[in-house]
C-alpha atoms as a PDB file:
ATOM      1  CA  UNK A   1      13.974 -21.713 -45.000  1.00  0.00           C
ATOM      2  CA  UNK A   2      10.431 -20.203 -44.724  1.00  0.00           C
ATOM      3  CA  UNK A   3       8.088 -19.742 -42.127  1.00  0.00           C
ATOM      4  CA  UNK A   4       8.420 -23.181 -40.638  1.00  0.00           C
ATOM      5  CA  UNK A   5      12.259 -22.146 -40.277  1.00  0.00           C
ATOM      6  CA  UNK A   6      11.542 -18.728 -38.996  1.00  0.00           C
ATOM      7  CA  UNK A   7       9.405 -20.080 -36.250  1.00  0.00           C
ATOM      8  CA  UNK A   8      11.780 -22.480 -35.422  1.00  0.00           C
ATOM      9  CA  UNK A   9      14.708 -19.669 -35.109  1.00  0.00           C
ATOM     10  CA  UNK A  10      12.325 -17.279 -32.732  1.00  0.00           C
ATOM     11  CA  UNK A  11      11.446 -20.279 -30.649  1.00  0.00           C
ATOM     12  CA  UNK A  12      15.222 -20.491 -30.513  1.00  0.00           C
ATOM     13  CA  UNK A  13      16.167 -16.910 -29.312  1.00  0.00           C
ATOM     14  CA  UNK A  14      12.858 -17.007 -26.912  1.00  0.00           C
ATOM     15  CA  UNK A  15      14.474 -19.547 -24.908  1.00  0.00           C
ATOM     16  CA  UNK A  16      17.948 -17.699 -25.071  1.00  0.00           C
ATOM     17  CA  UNK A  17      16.197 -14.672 -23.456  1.00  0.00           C
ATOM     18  CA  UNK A  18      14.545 -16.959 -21.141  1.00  0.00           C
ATOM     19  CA  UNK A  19      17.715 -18.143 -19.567  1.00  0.00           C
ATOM     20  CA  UNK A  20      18.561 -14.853 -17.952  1.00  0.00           C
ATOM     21  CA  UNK A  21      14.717 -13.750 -16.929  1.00  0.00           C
ATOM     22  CA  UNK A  22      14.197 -13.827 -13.410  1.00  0.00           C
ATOM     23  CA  UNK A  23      11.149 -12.361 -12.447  1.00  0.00           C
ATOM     24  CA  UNK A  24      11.723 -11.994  -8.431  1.00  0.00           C
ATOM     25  CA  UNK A  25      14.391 -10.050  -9.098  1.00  0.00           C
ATOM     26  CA  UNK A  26      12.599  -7.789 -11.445  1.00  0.00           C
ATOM     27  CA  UNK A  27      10.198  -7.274  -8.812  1.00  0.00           C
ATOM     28  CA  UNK A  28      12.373  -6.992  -6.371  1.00  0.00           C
ATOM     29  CA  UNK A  29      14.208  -4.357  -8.247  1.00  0.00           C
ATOM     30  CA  UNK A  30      10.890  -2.447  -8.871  1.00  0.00           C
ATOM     31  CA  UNK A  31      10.204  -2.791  -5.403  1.00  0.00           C
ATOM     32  CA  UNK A  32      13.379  -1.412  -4.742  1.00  0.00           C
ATOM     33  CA  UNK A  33      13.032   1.733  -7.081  1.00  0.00           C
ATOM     34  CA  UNK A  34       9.055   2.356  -5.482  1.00  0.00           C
ATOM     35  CA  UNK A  35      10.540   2.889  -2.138  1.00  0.00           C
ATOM     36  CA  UNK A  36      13.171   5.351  -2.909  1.00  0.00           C
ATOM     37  CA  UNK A  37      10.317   6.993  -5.001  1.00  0.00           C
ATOM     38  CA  UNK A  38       7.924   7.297  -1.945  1.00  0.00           C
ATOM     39  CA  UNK A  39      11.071   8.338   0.283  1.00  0.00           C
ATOM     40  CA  UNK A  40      11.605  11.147  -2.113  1.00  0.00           C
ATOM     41  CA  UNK A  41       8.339  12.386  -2.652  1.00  0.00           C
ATOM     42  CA  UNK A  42       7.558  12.051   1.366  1.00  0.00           C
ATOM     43  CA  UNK A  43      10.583  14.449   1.624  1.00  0.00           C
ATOM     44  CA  UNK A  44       9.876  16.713  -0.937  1.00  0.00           C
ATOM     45  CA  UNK A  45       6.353  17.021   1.082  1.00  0.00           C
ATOM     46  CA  UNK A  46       8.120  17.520   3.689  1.00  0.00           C
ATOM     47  CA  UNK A  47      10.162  20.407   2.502  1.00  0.00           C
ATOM     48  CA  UNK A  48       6.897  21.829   1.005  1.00  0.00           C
ATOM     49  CA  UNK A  49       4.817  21.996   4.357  1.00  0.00           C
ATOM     50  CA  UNK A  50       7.429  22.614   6.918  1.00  0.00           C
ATOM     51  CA  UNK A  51      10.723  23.859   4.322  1.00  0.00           C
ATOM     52  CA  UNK A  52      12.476  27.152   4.042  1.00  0.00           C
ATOM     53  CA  UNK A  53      11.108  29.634   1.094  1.00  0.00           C
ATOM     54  CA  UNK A  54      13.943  30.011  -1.846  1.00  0.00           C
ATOM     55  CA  UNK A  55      14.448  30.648  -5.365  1.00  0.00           C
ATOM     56  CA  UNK A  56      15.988  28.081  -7.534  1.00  0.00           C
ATOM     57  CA  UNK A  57      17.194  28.245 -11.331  1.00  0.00           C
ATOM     58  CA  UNK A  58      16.500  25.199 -13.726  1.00  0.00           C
ATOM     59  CA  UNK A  59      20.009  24.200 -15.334  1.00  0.00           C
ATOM     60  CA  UNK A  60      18.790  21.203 -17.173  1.00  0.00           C
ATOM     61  CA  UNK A  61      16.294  18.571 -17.298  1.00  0.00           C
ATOM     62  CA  UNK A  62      15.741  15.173 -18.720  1.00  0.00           C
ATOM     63  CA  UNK A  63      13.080  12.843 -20.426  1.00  0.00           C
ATOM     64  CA  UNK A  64      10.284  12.269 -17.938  1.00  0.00           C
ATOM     65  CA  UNK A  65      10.675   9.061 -15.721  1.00  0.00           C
ATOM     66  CA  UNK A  66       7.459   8.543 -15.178  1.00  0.00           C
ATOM     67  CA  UNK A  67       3.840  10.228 -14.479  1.00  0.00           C
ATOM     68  CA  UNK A  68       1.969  10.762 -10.894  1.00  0.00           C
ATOM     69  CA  UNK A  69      -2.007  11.507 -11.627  1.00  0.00           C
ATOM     70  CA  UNK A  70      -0.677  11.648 -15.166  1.00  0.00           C
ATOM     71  CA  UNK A  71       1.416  14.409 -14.202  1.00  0.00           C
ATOM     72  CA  UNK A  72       4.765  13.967 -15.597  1.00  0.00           C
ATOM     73  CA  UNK A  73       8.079  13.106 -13.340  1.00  0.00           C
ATOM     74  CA  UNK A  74      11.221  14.654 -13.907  1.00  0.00           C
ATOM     75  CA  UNK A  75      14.929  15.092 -12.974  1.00  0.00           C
ATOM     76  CA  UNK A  76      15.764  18.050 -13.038  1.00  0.00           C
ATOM     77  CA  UNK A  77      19.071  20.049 -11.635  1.00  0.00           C
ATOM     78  CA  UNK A  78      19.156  23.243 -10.099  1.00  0.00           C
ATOM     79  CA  UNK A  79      20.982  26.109  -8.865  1.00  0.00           C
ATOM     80  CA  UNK A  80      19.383  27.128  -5.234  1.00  0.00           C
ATOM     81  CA  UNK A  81      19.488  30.837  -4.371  1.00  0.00           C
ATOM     82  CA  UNK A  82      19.051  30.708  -0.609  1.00  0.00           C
ATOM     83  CA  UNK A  83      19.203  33.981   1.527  1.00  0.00           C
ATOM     84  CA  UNK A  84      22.790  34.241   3.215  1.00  0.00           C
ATOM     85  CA  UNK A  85      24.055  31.187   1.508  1.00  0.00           C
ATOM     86  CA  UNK A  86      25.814  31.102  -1.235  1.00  0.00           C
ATOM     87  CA  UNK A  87      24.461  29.171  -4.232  1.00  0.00           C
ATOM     88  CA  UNK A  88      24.462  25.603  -4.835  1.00  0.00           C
ATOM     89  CA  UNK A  89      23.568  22.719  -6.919  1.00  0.00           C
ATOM     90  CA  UNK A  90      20.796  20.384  -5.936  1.00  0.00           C
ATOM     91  CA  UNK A  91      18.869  17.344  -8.109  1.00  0.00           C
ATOM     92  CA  UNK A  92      15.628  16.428  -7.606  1.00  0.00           C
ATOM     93  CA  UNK A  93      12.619  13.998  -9.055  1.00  0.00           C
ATOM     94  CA  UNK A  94       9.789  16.418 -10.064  1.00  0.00           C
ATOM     95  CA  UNK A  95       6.070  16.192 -10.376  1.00  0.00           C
ATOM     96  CA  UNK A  96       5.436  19.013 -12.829  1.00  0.00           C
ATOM     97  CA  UNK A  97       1.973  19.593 -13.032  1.00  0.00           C
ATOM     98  CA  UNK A  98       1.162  19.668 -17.345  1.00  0.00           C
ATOM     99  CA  UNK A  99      -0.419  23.301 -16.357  1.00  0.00           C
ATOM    100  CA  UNK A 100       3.562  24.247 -15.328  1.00  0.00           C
ATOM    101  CA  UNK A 101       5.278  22.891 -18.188  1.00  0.00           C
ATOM    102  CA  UNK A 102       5.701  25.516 -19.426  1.00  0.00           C
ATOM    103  CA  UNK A 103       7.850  27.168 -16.925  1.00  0.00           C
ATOM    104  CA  UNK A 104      10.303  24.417 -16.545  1.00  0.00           C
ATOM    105  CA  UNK A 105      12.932  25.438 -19.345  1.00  0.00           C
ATOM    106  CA  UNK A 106      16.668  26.114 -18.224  1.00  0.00           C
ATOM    107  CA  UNK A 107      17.674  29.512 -16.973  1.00  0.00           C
ATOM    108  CA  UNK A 108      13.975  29.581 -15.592  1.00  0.00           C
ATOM    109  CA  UNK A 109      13.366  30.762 -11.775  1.00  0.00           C
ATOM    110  CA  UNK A 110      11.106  28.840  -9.786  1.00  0.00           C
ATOM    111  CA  UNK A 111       9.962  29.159  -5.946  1.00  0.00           C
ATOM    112  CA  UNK A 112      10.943  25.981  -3.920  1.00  0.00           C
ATOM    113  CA  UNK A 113      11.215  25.068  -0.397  1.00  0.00           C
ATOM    114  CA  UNK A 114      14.426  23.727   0.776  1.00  0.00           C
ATOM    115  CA  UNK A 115      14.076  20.971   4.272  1.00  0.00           C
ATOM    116  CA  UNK A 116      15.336  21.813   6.781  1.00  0.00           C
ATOM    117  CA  UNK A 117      17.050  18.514   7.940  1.00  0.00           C
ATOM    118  CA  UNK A 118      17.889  17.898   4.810  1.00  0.00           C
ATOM    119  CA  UNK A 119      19.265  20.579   2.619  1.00  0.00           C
ATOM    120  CA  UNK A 120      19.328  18.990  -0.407  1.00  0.00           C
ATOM    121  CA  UNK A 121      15.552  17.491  -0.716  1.00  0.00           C
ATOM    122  CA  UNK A 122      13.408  20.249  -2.005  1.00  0.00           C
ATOM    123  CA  UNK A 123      10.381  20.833  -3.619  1.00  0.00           C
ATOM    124  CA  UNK A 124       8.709  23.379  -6.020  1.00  0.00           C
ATOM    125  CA  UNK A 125       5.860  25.902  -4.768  1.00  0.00           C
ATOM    126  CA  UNK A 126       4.406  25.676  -7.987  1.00  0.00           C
ATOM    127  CA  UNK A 127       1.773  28.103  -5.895  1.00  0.00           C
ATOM    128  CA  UNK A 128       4.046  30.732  -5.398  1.00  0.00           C
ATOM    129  CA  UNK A 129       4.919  33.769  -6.959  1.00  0.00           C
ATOM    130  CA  UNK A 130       8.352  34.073  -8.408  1.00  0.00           C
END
């Protein structure tokens, strides 16, 4: 049909999508995802000023989430290798600094600190030696 008709069809299919757009629950949702964010990172600072010193092996990781001071964010799963305990998985939301990428490759040993109220929220000493 042309242009005219073309138009005419994407006004159609805008107003389709617009049926199931709500935007308070979008940002609700967002607001939702932001505060398990900041309860994650405030953890993993915990764990990194008051947490236990441990060694922890990269088994995977995915597509960055995100970026923090244009640092990227990633999931990424690990073996822990605590003293006395045996070892165990753990998942956490990373800020890798772009000077670390490099070291974040499975089979790859990094220091973290484990909480210690919370055994699974760590964080990587990206300061400390290996």
């Amino acid at each position: 049909m042309g242009f005219v008709g073309d138009i005419f069809k994407l006004t159609k299919q805008a107003k389709e999508i617009d049926k199931d757009f709500h935007p308070g629950d979008q940002a609700r949702a967002a607001t939702e995802k932001m505060k398990a964010m900041n309860e994650s990172f405030a953890a993993a600072n915990t764990a990194l000023t008051t947490g236990t010193p441990a060694k922890a092996q990269v088994v995977s990781m995915g597509m960055t989430t995100g970026s923090l001071n244009a640092d990227p964010i990633m999931p990424i799963d690990f073996v822990v290798l605590q003293e006395g305990r045996p070892p165990r998985p753990v998942s956490a939301q990373v800020v890798v600094p772009y000077a670390q990428l490099y070291r974040v490759m499975p089979g790859a040993t990094l220091a973290v600190r484990i909480s210690e109220t919370d055994p699974d929220s760590i964080a990587v000493d990206w300061a400390a030696p290996v």
